[in-house]
Protein backbone atom coordinates (compact mmCIF):
# COMPACT_ATOMS: atom_id res chain seq x y z
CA UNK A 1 19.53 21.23 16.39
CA UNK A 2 16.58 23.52 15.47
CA UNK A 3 13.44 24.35 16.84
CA UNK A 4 10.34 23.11 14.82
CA UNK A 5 9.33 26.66 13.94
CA UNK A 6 12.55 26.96 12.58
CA UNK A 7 12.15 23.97 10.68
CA UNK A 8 8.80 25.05 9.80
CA UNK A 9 10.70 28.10 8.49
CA UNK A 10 13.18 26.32 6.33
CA UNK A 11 11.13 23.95 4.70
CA UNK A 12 7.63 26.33 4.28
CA UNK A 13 5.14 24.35 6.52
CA UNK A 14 3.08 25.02 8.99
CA UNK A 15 3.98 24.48 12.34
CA UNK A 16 1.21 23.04 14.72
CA UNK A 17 2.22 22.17 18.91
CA UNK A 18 5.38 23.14 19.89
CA UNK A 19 7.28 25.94 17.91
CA UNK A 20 10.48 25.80 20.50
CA UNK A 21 10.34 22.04 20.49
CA UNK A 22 13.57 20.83 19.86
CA UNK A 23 14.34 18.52 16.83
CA UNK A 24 17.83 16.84 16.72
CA UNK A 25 17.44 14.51 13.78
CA UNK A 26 15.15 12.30 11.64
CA UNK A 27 14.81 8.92 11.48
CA UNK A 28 12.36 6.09 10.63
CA UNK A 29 8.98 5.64 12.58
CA UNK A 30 10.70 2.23 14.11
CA UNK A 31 14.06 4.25 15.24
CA UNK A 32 13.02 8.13 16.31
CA UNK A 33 13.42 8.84 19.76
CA UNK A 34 11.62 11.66 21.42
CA UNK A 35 14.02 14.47 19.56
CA UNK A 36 13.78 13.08 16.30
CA UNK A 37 10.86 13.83 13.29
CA UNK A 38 9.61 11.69 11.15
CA UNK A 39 7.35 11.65 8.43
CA UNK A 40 3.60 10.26 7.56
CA UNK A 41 2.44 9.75 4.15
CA UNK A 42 -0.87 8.68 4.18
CA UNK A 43 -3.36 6.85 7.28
CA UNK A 44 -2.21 3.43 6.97
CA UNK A 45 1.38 4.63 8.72
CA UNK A 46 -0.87 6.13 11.19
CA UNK A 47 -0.44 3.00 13.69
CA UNK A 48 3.01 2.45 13.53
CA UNK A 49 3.30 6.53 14.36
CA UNK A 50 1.54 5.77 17.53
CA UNK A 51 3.99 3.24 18.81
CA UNK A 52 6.77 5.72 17.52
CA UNK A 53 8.61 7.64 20.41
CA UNK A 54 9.20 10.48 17.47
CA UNK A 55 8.49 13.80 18.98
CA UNK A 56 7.02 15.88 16.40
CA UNK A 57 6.16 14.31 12.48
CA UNK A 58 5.80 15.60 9.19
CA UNK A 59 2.07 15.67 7.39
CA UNK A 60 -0.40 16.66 4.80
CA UNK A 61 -3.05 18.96 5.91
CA UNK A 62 -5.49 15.89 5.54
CA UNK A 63 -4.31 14.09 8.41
CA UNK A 64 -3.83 17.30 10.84
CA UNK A 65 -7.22 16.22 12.91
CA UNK A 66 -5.98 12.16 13.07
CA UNK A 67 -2.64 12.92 15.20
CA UNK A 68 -1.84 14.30 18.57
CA UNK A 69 2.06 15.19 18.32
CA UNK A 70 3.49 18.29 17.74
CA UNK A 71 3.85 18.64 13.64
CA UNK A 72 4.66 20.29 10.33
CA UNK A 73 2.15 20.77 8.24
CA UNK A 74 2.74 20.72 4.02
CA UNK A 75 1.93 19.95 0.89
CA UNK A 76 4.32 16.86 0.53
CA UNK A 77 5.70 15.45 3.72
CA UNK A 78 8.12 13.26 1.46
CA UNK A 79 9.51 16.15 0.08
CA UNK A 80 9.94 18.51 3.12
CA UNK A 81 11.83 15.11 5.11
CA UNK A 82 14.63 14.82 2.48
């Protein structure tokens, strides 16, 4: 378990809601629950991340203003989720 300014820590993002939200795991948009991140690549995943249950997601800085969850914010979401 870690905190998501402690992930934010480890993986050198930006943390945005949050920072003593806890994160348990990751998983897919179709399988997080409320503990679990995910990640977002681009807006066309930005639908299926609203029927998600994930509580916080991965992101580029471009798509900070199109989400209301808590997040991480860097350079390459794909990247920071492996």
């Amino acid at each position: 378990m870690f905190t998501l300014s402690q992930l934010a820590e480890k993986l050198e993002c930006k943390c945005n809601g949050d920072p003593d939200y806890e994160i348990h795991g990751a998983a897919s948009l179709a399988s997080a629950k409320s503990s679990d991140i995910v990640f977002v690549l681009s807006d066309k995943y930005l639908s299926s991340l609203k029927e998600s249950k994930a509580g916080a997601v991965i992101v580029n800085s471009p798509l900070i203003d199109k989400i209301d969850r808590n997040m991480l914010v860097c350079d390459n979401p794909h990247v920071a989720f492996a």
